[in-house]
N, C-alpha and C. Protein backbone atom coordinates (compact mmCIF):
# COMPACT_ATOMS: atom_id res chain seq x y z
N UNK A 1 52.35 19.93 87.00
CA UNK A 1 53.67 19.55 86.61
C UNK A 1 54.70 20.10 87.60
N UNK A 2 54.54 21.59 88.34
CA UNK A 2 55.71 22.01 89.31
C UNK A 2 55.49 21.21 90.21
N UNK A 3 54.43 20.60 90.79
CA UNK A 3 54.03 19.88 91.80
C UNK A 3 55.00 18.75 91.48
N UNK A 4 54.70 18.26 90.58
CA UNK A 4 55.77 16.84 90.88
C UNK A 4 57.35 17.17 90.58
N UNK A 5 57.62 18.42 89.70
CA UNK A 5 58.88 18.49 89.91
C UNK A 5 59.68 19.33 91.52
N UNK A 6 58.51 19.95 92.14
CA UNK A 6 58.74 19.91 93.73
C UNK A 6 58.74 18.73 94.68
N UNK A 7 57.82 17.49 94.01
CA UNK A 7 57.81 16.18 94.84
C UNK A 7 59.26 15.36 94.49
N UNK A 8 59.81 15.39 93.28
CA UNK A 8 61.02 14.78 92.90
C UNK A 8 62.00 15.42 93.83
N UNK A 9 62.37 16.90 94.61
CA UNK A 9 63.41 17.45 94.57
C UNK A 9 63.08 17.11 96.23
N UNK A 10 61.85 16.98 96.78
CA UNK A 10 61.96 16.93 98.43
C UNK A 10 62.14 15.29 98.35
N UNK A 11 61.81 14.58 97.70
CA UNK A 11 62.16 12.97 97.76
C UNK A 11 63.79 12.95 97.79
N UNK A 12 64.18 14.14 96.73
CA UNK A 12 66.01 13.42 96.61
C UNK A 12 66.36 14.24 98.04
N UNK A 13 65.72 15.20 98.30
CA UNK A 13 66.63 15.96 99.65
C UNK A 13 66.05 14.44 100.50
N UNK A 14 65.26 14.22 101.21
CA UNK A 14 65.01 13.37 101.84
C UNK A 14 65.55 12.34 101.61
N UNK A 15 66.02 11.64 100.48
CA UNK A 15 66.94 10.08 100.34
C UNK A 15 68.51 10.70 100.70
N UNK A 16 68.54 11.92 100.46
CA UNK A 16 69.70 12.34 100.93
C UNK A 16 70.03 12.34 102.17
N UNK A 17 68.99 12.84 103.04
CA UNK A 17 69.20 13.60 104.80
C UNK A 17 69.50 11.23 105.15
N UNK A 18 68.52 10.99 104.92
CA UNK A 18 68.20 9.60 104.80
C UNK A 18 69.75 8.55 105.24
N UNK A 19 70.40 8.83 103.99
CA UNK A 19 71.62 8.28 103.71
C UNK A 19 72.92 8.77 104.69
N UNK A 20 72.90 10.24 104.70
CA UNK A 20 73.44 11.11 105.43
C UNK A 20 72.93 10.26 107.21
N UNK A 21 72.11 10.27 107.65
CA UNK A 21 71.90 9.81 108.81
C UNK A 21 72.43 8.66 109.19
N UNK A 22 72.45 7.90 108.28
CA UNK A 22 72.92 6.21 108.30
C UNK A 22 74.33 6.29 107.93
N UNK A 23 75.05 7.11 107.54
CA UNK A 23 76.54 7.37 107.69
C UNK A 23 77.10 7.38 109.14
N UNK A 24 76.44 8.58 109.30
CA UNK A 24 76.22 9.48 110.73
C UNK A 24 75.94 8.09 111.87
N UNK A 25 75.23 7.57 112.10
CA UNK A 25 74.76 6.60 112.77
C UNK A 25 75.95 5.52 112.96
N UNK A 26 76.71 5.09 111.36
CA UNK A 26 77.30 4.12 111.58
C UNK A 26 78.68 4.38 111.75
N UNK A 27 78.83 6.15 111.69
CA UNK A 27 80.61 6.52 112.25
C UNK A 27 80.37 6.40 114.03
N UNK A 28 79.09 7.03 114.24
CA UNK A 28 79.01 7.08 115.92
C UNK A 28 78.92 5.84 116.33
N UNK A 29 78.35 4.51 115.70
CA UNK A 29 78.27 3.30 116.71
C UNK A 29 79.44 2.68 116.23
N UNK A 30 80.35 3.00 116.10
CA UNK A 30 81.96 2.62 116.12
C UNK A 30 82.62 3.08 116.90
N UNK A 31 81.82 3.73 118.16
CA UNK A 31 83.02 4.44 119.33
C UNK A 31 82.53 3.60 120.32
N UNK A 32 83.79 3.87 121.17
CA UNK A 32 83.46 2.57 122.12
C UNK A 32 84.06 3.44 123.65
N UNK A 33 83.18 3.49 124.69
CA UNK A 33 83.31 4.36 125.89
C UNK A 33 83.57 3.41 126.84
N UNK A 34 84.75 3.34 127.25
CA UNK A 34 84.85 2.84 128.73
C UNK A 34 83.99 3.01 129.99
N UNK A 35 83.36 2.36 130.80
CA UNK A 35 82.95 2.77 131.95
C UNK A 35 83.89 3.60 132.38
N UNK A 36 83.24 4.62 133.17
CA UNK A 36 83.85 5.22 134.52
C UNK A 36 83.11 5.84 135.16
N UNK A 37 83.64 6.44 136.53
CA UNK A 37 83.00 6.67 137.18
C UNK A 37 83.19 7.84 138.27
N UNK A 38 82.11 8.60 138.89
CA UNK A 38 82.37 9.64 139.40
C UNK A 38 81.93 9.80 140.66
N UNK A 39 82.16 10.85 141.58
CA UNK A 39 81.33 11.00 142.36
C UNK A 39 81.86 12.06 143.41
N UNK A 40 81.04 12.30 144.31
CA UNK A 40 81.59 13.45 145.43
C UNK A 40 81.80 12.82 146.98
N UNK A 41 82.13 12.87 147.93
CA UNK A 41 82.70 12.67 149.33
C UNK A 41 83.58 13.56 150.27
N UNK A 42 83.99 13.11 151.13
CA UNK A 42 84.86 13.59 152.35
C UNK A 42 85.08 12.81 152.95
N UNK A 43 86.53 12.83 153.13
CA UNK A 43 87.05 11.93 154.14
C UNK A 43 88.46 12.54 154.80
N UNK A 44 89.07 12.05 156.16
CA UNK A 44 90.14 12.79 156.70
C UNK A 44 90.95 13.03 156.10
N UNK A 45 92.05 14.31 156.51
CA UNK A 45 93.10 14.22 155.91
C UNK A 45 93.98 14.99 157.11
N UNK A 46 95.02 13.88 157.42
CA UNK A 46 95.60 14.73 158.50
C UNK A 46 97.29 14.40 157.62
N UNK A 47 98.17 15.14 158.68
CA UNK A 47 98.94 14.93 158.45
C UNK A 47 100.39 13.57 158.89
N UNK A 48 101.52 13.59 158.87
CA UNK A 48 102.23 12.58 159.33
C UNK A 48 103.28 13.62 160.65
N UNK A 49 103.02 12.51 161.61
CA UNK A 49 104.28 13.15 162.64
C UNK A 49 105.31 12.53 162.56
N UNK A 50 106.62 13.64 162.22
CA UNK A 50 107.71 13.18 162.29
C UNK A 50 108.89 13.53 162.96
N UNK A 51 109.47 11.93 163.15
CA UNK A 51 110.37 12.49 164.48
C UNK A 51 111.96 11.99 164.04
N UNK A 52 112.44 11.58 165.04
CA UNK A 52 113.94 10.71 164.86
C UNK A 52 114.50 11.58 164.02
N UNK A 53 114.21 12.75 163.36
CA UNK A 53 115.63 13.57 162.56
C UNK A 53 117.12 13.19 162.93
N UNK A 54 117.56 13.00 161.64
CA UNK A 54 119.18 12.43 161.60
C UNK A 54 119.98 13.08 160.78
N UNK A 55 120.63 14.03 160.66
CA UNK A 55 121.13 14.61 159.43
C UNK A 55 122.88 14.03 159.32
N UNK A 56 123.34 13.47 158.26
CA UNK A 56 124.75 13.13 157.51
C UNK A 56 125.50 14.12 156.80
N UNK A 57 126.29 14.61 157.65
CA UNK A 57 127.55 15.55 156.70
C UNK A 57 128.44 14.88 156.26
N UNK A 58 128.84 14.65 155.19
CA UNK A 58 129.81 14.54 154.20
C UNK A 58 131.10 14.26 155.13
N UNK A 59 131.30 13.12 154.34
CA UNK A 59 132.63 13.19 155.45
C UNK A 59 134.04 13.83 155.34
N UNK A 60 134.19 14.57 154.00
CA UNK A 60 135.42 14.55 153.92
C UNK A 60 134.88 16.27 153.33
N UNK A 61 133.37 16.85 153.37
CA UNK A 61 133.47 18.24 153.49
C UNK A 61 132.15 18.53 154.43
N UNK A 62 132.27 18.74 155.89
CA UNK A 62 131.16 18.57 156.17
C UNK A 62 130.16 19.99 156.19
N UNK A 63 130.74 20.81 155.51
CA UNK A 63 129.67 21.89 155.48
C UNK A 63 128.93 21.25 153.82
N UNK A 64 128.46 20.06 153.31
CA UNK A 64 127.95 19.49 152.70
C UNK A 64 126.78 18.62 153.07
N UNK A 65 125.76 18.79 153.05
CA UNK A 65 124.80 17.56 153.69
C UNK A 65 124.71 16.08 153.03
N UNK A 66 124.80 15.22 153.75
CA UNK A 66 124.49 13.72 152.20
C UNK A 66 123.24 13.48 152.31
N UNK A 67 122.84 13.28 153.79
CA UNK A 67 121.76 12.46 154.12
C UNK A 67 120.57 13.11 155.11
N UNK A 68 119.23 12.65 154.62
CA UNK A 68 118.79 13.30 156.09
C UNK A 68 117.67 11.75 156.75
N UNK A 69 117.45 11.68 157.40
CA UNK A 69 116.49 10.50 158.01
C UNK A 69 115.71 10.73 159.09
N UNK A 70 114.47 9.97 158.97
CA UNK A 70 113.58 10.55 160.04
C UNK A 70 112.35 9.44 160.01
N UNK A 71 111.16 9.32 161.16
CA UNK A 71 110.37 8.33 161.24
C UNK A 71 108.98 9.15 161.29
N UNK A 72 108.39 8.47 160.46
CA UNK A 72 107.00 8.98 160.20
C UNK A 72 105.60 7.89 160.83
N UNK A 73 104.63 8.46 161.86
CA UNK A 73 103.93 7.75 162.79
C UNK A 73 103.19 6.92 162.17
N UNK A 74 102.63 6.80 160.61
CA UNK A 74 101.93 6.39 160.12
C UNK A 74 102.51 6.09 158.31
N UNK A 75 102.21 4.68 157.90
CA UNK A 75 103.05 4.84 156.42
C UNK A 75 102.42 4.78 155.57
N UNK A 76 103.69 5.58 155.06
CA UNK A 76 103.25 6.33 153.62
C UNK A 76 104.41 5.66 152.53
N UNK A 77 103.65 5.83 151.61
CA UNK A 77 104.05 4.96 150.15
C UNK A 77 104.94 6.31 149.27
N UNK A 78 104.85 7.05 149.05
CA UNK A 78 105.41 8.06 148.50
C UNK A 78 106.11 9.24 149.64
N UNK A 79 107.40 9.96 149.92
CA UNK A 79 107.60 10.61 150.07
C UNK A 79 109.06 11.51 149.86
N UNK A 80 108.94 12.77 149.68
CA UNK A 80 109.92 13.94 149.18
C UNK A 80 110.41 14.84 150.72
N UNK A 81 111.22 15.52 150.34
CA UNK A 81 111.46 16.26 151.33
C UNK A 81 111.76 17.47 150.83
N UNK A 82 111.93 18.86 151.61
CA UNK A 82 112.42 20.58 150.59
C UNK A 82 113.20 20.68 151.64
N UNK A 83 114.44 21.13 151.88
CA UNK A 83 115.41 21.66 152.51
C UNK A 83 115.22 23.39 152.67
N UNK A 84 115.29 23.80 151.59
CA UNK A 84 115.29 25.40 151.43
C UNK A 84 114.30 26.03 151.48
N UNK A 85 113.21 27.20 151.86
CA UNK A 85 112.20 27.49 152.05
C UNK A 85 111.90 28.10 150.66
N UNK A 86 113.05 28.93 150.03
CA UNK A 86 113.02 29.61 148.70
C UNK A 86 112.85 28.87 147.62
N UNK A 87 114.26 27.08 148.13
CA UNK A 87 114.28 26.63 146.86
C UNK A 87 113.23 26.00 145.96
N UNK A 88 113.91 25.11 145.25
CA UNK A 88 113.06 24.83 144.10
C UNK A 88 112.99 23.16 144.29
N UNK A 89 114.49 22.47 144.90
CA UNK A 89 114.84 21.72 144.82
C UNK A 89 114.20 20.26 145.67
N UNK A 90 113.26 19.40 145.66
CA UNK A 90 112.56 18.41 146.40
C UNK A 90 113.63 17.31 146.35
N UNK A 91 113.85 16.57 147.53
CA UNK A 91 115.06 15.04 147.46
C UNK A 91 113.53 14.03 147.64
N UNK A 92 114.04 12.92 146.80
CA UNK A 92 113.52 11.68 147.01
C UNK A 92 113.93 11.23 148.33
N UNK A 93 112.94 10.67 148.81
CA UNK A 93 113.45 9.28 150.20
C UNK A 93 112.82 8.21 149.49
N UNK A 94 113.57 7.10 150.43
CA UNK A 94 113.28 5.63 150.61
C UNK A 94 113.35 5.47 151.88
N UNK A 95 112.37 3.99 152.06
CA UNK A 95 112.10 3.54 152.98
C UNK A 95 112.19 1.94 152.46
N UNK A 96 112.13 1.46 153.56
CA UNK A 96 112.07 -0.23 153.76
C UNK A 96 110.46 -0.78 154.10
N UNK A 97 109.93 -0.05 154.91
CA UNK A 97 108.99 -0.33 155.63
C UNK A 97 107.34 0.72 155.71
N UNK A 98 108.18 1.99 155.08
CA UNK A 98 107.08 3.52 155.15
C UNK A 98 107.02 3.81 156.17
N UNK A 99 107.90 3.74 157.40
CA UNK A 99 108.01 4.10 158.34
C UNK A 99 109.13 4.91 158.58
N UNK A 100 109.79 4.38 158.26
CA UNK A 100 111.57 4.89 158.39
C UNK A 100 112.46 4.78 156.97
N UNK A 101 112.36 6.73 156.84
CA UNK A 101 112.85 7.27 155.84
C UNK A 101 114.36 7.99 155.46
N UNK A 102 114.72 7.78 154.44
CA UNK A 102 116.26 8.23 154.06
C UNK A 102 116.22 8.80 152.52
N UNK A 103 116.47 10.14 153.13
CA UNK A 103 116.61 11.21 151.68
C UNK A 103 117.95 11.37 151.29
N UNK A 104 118.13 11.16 150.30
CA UNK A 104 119.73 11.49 149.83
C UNK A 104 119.43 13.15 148.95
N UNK A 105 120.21 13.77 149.83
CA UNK A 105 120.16 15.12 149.36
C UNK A 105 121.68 15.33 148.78
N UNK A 106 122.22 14.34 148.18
CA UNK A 106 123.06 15.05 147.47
C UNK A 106 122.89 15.09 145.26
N UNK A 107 121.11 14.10 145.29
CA UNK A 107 121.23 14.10 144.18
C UNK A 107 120.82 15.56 143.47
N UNK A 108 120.91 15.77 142.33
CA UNK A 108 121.07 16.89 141.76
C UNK A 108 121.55 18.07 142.37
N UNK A 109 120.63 19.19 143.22
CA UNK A 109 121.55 19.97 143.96
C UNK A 109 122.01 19.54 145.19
N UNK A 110 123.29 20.01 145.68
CA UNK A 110 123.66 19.26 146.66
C UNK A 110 123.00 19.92 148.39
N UNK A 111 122.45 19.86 149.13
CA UNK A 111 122.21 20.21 150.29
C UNK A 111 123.48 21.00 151.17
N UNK A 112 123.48 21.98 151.87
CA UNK A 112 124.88 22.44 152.62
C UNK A 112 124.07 23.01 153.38
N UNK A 113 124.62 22.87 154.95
CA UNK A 113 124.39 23.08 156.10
C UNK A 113 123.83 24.70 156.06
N UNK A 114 124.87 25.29 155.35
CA UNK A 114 124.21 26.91 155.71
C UNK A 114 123.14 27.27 154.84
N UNK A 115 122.26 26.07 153.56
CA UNK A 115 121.54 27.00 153.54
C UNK A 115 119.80 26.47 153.75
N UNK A 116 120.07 25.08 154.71
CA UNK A 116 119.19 24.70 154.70
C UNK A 116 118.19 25.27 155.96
N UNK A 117 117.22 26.17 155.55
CA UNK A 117 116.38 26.75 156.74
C UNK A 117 115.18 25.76 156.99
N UNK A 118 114.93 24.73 156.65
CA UNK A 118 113.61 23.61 156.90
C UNK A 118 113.53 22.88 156.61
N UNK A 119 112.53 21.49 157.08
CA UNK A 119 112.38 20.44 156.58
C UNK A 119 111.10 20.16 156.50
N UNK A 120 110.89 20.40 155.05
CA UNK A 120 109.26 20.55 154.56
C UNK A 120 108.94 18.66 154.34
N UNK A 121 108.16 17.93 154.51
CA UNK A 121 108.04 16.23 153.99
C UNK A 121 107.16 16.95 153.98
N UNK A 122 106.51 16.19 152.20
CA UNK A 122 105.76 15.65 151.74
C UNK A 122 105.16 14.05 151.25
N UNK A 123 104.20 13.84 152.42
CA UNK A 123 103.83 12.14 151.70
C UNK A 123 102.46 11.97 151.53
N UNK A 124 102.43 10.74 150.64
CA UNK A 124 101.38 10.20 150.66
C UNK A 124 101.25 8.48 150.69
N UNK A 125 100.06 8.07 151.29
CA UNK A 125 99.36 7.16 151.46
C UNK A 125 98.74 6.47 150.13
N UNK A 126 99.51 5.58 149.52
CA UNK A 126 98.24 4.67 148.54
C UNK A 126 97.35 4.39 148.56
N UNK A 127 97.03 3.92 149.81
CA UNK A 127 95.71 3.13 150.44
C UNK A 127 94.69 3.77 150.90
């Protein structure tokens, strides 16, 4: 008689684990994984030479900078410029072509002649 009331209690654990699995089964095959993909390489990375520097003082305060412009040997789709070596502050450029660039350094902080010690560009290449 314990015998079958031990066979009743591993049958219900087992219709249990049973049921439990087929829950389990049917929350996981409801996810859905995008391909993607990975992998390792090397390839160059040099930098851009730049020349033609042009800098725009303000015309009506010229210890103010407006503008700075310059030509880069190879184009690039994205690029910033840093004026200050300390600061914080990066200017957007535009270009027409990714060749020939124009930073307006008067947005947010304004650029001024005395305290600009460099001209850091940063770009990059999409392609």
């Amino acid at each position: 008689m314990k015998a079958r009331r031990n066979f009743g209690r591993y049958a219900a654990a087992a219709a249990v684990a049973v049921v439990a699995g087929f829950a389990v089964n049917g929350i996981t095959a409801a996810n859905t994984v995008a391909a993607s993909y990975v992998g390792d390489g090397t390839g160059t990375v040099s930098g851009y030479d730049v020349t033609n520097v042009a800098w725009t003082l303000n015309g009506t305060n010229p210890y103010n900078v407006d503008e700075v412009a310059f030509d880069t040997d190879a184009v690039a789709d994205t690029l910033k410029v840093k004026l200050v070596s300390g600061g914080a502050t990066w200017y957007t450029c535009a270009s027409g072509d990714g060749l020939a660039w124009t930073c307006d350094t008067t947005a947010g902080s304004q650029a001024t002649a005395a305290t600009i010690d460099e001209l850091r560009v940063v770009a990059k290449a999409d392609s």
